[in-house]
Protein backbone atom coordinates (compact mmCIF):
# COMPACT_ATOMS: atom_id res chain seq x y z
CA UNK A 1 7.73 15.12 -16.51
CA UNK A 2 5.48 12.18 -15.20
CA UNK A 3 3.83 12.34 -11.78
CA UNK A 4 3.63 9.13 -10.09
CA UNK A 5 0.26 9.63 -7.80
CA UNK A 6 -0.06 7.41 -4.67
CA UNK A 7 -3.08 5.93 -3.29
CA UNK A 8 -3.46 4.71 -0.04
CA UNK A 9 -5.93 1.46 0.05
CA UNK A 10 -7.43 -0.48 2.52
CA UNK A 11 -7.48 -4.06 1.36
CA UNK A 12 -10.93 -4.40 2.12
CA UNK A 13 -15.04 -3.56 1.26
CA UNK A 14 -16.10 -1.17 3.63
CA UNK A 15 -17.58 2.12 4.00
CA UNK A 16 -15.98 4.88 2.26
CA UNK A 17 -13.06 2.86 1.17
CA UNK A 18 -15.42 0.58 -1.18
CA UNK A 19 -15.11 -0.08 -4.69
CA UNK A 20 -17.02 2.83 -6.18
CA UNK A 21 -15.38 5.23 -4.48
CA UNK A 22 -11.91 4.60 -5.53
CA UNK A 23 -13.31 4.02 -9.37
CA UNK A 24 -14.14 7.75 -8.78
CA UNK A 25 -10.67 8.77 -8.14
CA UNK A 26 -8.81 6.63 -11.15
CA UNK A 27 -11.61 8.24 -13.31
CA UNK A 28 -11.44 12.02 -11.80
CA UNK A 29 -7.36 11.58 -11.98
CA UNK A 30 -7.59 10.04 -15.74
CA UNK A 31 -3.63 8.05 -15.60
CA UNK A 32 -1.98 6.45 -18.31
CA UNK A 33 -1.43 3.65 -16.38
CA UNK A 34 -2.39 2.10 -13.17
CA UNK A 35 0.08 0.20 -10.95
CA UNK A 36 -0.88 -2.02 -8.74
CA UNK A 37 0.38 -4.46 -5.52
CA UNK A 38 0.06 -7.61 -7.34
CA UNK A 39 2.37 -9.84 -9.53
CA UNK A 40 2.27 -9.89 -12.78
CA UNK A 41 1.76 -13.93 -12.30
CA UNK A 42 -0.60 -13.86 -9.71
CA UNK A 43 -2.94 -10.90 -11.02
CA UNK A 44 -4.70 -12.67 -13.74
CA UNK A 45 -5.60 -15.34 -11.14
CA UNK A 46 -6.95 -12.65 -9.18
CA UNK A 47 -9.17 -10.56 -11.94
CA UNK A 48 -10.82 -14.63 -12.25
CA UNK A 49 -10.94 -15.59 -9.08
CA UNK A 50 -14.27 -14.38 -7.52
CA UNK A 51 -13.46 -15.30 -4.02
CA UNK A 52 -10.98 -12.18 -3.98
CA UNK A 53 -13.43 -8.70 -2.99
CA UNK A 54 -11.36 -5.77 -2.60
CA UNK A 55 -11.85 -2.63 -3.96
CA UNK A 56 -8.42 -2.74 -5.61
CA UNK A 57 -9.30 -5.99 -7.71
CA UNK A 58 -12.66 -4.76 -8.37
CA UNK A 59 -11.62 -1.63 -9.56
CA UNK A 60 -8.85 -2.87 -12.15
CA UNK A 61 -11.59 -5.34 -13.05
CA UNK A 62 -13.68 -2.21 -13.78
CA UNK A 63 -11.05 -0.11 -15.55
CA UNK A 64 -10.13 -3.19 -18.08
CA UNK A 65 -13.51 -3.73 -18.65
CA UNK A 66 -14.52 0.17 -19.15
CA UNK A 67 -11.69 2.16 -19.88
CA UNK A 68 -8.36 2.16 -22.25
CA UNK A 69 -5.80 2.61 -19.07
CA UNK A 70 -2.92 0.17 -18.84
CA UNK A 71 -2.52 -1.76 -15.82
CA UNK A 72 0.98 -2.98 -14.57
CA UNK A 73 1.53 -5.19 -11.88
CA UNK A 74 4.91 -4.72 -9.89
CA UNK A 75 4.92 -6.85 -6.41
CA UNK A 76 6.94 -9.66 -5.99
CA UNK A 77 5.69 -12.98 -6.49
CA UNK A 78 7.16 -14.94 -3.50
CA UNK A 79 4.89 -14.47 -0.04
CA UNK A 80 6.67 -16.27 2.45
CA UNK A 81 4.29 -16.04 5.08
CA UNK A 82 1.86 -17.97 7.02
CA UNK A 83 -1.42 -17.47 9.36
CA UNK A 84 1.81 -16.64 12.16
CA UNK A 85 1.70 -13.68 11.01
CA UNK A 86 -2.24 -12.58 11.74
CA UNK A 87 -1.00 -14.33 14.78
CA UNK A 88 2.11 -12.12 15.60
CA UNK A 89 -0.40 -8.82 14.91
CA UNK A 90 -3.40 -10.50 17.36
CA UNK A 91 -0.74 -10.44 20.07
CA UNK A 92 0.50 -7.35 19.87
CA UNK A 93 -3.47 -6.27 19.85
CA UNK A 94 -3.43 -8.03 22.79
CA UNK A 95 -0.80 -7.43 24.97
CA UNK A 96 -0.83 -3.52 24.25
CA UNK A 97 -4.13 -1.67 24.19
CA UNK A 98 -3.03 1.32 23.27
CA UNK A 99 -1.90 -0.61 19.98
CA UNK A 100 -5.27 -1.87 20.15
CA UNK A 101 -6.78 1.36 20.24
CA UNK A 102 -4.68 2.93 17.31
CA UNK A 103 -5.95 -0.12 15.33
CA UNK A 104 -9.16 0.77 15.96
CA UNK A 105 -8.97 4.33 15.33
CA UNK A 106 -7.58 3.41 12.07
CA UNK A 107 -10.45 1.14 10.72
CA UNK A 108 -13.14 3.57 12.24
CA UNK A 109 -11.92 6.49 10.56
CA UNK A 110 -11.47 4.15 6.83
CA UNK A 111 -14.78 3.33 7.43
CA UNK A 112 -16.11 6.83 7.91
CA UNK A 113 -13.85 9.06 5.84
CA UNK A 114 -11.92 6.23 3.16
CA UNK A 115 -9.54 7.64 0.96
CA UNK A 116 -9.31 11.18 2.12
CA UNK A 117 -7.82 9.63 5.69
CA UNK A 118 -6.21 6.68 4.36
CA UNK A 119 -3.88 9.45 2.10
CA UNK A 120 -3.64 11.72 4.98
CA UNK A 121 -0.58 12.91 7.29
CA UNK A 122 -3.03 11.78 10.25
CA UNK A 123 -2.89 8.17 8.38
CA UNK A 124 0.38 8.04 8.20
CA UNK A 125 1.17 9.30 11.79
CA UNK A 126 -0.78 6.28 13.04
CA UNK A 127 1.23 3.86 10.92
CA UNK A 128 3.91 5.35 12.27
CA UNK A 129 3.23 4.95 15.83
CA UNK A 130 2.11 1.32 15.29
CA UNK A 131 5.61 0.29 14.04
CA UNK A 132 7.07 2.08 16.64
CA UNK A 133 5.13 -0.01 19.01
CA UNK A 134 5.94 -3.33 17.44
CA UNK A 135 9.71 -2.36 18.05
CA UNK A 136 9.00 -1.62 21.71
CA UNK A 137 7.52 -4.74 22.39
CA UNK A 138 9.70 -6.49 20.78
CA UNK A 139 12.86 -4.70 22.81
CA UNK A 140 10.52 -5.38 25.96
CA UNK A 141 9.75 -8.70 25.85
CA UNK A 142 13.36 -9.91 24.33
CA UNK A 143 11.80 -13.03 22.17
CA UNK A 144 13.90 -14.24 19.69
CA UNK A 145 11.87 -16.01 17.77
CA UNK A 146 9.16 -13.48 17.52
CA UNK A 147 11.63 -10.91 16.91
CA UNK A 148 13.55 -12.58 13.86
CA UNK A 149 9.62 -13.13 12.51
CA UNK A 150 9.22 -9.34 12.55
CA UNK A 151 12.34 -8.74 10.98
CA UNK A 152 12.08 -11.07 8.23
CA UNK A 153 8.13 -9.42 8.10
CA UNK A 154 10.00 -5.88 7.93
CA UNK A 155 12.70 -6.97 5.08
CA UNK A 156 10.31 -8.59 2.85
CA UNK A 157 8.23 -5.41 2.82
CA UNK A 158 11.79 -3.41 2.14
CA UNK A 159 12.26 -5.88 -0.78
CA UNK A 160 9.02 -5.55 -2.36
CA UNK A 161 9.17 -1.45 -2.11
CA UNK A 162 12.40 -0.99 -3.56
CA UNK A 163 11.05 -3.12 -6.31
CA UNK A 164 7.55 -1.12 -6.63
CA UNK A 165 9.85 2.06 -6.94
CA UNK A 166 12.54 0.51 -9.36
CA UNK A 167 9.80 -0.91 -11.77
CA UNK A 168 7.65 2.12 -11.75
CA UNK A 169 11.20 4.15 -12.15
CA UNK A 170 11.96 1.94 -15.37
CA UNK A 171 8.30 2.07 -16.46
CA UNK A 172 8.57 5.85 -16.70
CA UNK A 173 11.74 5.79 -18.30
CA UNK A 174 10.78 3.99 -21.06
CA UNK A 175 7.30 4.74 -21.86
CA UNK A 176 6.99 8.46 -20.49
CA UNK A 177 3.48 8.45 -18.86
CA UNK A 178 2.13 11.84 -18.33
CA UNK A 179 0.47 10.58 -15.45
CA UNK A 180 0.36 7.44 -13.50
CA UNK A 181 -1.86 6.05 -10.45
CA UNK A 182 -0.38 3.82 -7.44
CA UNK A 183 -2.83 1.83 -5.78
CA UNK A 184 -1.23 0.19 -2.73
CA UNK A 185 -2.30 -0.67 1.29
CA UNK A 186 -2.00 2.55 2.91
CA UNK A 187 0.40 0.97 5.38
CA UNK A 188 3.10 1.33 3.27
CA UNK A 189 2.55 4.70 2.60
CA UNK A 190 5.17 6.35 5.23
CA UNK A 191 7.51 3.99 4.51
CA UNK A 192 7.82 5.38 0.30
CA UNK A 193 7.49 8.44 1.89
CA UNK A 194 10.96 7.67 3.24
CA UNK A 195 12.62 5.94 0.80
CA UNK A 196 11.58 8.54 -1.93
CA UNK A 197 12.72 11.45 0.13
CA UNK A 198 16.38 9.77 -0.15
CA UNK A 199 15.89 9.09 -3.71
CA UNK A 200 14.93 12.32 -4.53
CA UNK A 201 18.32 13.45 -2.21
CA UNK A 202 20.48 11.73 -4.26
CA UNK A 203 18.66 12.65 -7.37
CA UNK A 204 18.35 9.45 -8.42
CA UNK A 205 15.01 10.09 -10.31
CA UNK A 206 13.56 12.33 -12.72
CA UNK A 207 9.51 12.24 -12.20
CA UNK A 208 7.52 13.47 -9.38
CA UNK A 209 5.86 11.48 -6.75
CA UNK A 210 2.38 12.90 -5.36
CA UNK A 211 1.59 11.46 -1.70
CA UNK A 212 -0.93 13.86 -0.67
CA UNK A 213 -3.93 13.95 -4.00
CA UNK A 214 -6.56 14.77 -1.74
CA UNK A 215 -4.87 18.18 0.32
């Protein structure tokens, strides 16, 4: 039976969540194939583009270059998106400092403890809490257009998960993998928790799903 192990990034160079660091884990885990949170039309402009530095790209750049593991891009192509939505997350920052504070609590302990937190019930628990926030403030301050931003924020990320699952599902199916590596922002972490729970209710799957490689 395959085991599909998940790890939690941070889409960014820093500290214990840098490049090197994450190598280590592909390498120490030794998958079959690597997924990863990019499009299979936008990833080769990616592995060019030298302008893009996260430890994600730099690692599959690393594991073409060095070792014989295939990597297979699921996202969705489409990012509908603008620079409202750094906007919509400075605002909440703003208006709610305890929101503020759980940010910062998350990028302090990424910085000091990297992939060990970032795949960690503790991790998870903040994400949590942060999206229960959003909801609040959203409920408190009754504005619609912000709201319907935040939902269509929410659904896109539902779209793009089911398809991660569903493509990593049919991936399995067909080539068997003995063992295959996630890499994808930690943020979503809690919310494939979720969904896989149900899937694995309904026994709608047949491989395992490993959340928790560093307990």
């Amino acid at each position: 039976m395959c085991i599909v192990i998940v790890i939690g990034t941070a889409h960014f160079e820093d500290g214990a969540s840098a490049t090197g660091e994450l190598y280590k884990i592909i390498e120490k885990i030794s998958p079959d194939v690597v997924f990863c949170e990019a499009s299979q039309q936008k990833l080769p402009k990616m592995l060019e583009n030298t302008d893009v530095i996260t430890p994600e790209v730099n690692t599959i750049k690393r594991l073409i270059k060095e070792k014989s593991i295939e990597i297979v891009p699921i996202d969705v192509n489409e990012d509908p998106f603008d620079n409202r939505l750094e906007a919509m997350f400075s605002l909440f920052k703003k208006k709610m400092k305890v929101y503020s504070n759980a940010s910062n609590m998350l990028s302090n302990e990424t910085y000091l403890k990297g992939y060990t937190f970032l795949n960690s019930m503790g991790s998870d628990k903040i994400f949590r809490d942060i999206n229960s926030m959003e909801k609040y403030f959203l409920d408190t301050v009754k504005n619609k257009e912000l709201s319907e931003y935040h939902s269509k924020w929410m659904n896109w990320n539902d779209l793009r998960e089911n398809q991660w699952i569903n493509l990593i599902h049919n991936y399995s199916k067909i080539n068997k993998p003995n063992k295959a590596v996630f890499l994808v922002g930690a943020g979503h972490r809690y919310r494939l928790i979720d969904k896989i729970k149900n899937i694995h209710n309904n026994n709608e799957h047949s491989f395992d799903w490993d959340f928790f490689p560093f307990k």
